[in-house]
Structure formats: C-alpha cells, structure tokens
C-alpha atoms as a PDB file:
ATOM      1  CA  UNK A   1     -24.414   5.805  25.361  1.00  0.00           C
ATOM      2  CA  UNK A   2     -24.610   1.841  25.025  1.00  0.00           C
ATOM      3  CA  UNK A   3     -21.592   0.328  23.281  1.00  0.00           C
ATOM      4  CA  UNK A   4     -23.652  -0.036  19.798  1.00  0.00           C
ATOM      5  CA  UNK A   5     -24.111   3.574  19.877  1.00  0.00           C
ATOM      6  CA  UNK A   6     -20.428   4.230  20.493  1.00  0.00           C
ATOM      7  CA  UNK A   7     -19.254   1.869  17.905  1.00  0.00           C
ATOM      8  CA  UNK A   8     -21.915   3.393  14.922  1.00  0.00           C
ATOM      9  CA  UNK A   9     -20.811   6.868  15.420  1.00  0.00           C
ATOM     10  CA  UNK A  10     -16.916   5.946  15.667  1.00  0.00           C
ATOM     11  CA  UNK A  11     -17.163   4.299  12.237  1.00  0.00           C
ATOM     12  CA  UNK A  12     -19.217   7.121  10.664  1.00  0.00           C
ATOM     13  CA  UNK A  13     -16.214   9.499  12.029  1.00  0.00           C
ATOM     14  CA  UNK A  14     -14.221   7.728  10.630  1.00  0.00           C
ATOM     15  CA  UNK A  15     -16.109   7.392   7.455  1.00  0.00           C
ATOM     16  CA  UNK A  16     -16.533  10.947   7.144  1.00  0.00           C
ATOM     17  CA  UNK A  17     -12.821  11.997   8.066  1.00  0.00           C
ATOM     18  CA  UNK A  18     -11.800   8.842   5.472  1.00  0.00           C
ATOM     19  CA  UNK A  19     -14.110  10.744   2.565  1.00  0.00           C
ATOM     20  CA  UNK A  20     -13.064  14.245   3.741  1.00  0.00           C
ATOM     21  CA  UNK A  21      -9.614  13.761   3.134  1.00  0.00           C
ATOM     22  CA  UNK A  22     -10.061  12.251  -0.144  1.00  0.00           C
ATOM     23  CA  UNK A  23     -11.873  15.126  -1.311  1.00  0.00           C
ATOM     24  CA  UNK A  24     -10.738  17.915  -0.177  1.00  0.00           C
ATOM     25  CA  UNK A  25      -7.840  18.131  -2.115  1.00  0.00           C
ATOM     26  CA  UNK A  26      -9.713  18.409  -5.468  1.00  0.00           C
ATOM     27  CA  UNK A  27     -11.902  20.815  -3.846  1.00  0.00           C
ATOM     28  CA  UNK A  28      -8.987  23.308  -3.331  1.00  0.00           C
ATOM     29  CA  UNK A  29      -7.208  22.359  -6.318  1.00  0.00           C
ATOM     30  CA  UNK A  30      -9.670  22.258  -9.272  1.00  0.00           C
ATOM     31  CA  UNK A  31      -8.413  25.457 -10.442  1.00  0.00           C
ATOM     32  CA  UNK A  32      -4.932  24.708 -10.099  1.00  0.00           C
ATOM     33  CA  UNK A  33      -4.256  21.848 -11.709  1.00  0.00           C
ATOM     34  CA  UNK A  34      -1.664  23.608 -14.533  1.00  0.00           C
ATOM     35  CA  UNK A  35       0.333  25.041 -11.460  1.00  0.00           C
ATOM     36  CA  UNK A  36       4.004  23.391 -12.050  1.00  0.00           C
ATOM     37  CA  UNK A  37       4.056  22.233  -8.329  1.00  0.00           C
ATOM     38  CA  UNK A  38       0.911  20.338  -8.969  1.00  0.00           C
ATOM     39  CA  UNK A  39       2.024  18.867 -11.963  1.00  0.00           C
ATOM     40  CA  UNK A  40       5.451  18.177 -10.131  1.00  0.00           C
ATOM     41  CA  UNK A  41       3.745  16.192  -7.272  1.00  0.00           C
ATOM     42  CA  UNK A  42       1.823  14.546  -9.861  1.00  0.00           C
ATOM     43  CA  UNK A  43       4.421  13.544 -11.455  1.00  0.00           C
ATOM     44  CA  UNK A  44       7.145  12.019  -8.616  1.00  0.00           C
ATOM     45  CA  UNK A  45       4.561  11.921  -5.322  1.00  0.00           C
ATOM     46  CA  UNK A  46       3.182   8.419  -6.405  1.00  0.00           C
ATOM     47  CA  UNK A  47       6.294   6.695  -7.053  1.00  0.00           C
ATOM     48  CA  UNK A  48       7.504   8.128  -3.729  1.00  0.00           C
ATOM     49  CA  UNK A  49       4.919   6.651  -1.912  1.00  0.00           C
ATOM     50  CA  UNK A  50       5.238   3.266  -3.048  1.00  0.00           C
ATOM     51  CA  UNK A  51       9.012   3.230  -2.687  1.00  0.00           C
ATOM     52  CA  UNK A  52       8.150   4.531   1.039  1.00  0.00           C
ATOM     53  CA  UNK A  53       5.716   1.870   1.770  1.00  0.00           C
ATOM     54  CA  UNK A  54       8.218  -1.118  -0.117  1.00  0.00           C
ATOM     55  CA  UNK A  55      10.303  -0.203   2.278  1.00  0.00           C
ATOM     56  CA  UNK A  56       8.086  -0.254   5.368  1.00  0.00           C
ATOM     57  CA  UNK A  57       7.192  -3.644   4.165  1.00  0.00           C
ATOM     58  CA  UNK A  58      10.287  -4.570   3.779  1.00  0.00           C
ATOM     59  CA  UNK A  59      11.701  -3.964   6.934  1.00  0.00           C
ATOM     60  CA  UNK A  60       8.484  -4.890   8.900  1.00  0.00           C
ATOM     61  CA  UNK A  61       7.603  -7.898   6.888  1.00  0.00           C
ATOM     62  CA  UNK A  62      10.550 -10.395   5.899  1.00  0.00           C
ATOM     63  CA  UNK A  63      12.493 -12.299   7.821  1.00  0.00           C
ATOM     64  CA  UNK A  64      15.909 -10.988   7.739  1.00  0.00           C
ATOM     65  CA  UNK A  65      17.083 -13.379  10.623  1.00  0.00           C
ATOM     66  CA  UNK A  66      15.791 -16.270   8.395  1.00  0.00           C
ATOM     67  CA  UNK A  67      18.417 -18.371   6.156  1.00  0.00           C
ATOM     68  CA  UNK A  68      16.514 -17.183   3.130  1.00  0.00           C
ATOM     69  CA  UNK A  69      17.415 -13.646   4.147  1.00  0.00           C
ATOM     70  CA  UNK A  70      13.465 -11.854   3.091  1.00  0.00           C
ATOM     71  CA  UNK A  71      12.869 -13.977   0.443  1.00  0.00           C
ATOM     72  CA  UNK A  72       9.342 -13.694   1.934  1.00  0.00           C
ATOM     73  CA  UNK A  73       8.999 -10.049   1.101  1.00  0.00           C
ATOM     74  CA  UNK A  74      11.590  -9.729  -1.763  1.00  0.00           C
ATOM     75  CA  UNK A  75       9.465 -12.257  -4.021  1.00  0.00           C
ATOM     76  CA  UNK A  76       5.846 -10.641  -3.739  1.00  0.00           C
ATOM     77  CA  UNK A  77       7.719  -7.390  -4.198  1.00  0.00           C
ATOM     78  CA  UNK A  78       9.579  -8.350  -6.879  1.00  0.00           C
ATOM     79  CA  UNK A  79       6.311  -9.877  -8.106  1.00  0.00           C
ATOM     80  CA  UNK A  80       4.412  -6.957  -7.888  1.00  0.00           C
ATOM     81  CA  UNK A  81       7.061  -4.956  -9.879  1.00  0.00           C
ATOM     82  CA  UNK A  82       7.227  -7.645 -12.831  1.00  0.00           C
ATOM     83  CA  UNK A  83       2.907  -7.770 -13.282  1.00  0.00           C
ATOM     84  CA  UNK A  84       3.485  -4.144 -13.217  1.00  0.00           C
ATOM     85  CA  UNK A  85       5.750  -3.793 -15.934  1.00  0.00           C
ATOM     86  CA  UNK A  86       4.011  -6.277 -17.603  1.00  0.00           C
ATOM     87  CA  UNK A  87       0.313  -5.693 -17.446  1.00  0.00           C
ATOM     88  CA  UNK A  88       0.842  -1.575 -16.424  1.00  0.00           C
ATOM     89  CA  UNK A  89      -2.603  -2.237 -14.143  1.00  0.00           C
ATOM     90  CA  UNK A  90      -1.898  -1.215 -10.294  1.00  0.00           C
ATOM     91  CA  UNK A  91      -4.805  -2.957  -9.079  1.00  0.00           C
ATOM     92  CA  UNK A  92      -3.619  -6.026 -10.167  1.00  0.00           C
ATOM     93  CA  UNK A  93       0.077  -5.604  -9.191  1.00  0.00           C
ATOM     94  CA  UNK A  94      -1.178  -5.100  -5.645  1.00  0.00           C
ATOM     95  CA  UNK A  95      -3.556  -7.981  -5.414  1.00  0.00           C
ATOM     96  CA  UNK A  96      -1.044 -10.569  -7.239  1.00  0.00           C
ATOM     97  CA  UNK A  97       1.660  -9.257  -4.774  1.00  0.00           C
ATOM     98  CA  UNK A  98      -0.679  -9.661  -1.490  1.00  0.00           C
ATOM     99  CA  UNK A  99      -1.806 -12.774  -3.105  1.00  0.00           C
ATOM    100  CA  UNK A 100       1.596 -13.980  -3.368  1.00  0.00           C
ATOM    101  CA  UNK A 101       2.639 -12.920  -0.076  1.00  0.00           C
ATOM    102  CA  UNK A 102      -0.138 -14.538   1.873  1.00  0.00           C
ATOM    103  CA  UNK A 103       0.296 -17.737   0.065  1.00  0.00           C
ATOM    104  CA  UNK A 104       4.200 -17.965   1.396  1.00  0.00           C
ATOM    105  CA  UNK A 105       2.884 -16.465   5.026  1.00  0.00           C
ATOM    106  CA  UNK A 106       0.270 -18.980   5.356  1.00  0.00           C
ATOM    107  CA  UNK A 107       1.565 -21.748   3.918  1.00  0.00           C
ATOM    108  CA  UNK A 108       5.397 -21.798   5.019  1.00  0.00           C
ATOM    109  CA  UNK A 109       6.533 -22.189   1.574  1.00  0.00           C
ATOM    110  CA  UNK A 110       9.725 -20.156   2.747  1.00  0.00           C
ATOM    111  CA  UNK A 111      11.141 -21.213   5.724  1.00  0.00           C
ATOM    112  CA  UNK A 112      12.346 -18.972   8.148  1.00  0.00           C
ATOM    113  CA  UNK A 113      15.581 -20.232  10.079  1.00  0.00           C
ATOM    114  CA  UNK A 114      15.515 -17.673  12.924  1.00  0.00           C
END
C-alpha cells in the first residue's frame, strides 16, 4: 500500500470514528431525552467541560514563570467570558478568545520574563 493509500484511508477512519461518535449518542438517546439524568447532564456537563478545558489551557498555555504571571492566558480567557456574557453566542466567544490569544502569542504584546 503506497503512502497515498495509507494516508486516504487513515483520514476516512478517522472521519468515520469523528462522525460516529457524534452520532451515536442521539441514536441511543432519542427516546430518552425526559430521563432526569439526561436532563441533568444537559444541564451541568457543558459548563464542566469548559471549566475542564480553561484549566488545561491555563496550565499548558500561560507563562506562569513570566513577570506578568499568565496574563497571556488570563486575558483571552477573561475575554472569552466577557463576549460571552455579553453577546450569549459561543461561537463567537471562542473565536474572539483564540483571536485574542494568537494576537499576544504572535506578536509578543505580553512579555514573558522567564
């Protein structure tokens, strides 16, 4: 199998295992949806996961050894949560944030003293 080959049918793995578990959940829970552990997760799950993943970025992201102490993180986060509150659109909480974040990243606006 040539290299072409090899990359093609990785990516439509992928592809399909990507779609699969998108859907499969509201294959199996169509009927459930008035089940109060549905509506629980529903509820709490989302807001769960983005606390998780601010805090992976977080800790991976910002400088901490820096003088400015993560200000590189802490402002596109803190970003994202104001356009949030603001505008109540995810979509464009997330790209303003990874807007924001690339801007500093790219263009040294925050200094990092480590």
């Amino acid at each position: 199998m040539t290299e072409s080959y090899y990359l093609m049918a990785f990516i439509a793995v992928t592809a399909l295992a990507t779609f699969a578990t998108r859907v499969v959940p509201f294959l199996f829970f169509e009927r459930h949806t008035e089940h109060p552990l549905i509506k629980h997760l529903g509820r709490f799950l989302p807001a769960a996961v983005m606390a998780l993943l601010a805090t992976v970025f977080l800790q991976r992201s910002a400088s901490w050894d820096a003088d400015t102490l993560g200000l590189d993180a802490l402002i596109p986060g803190l970003l994202v949560v104001a356009v949030h509150l603001w505008r109540g659109n995810a979509l464009l909480s997330i790209a303003t944030g990874t807007v924001a974040y690339m801007a500093i990243q790219q263009t040294g606006m925050i200094v990092s003293g480590g």
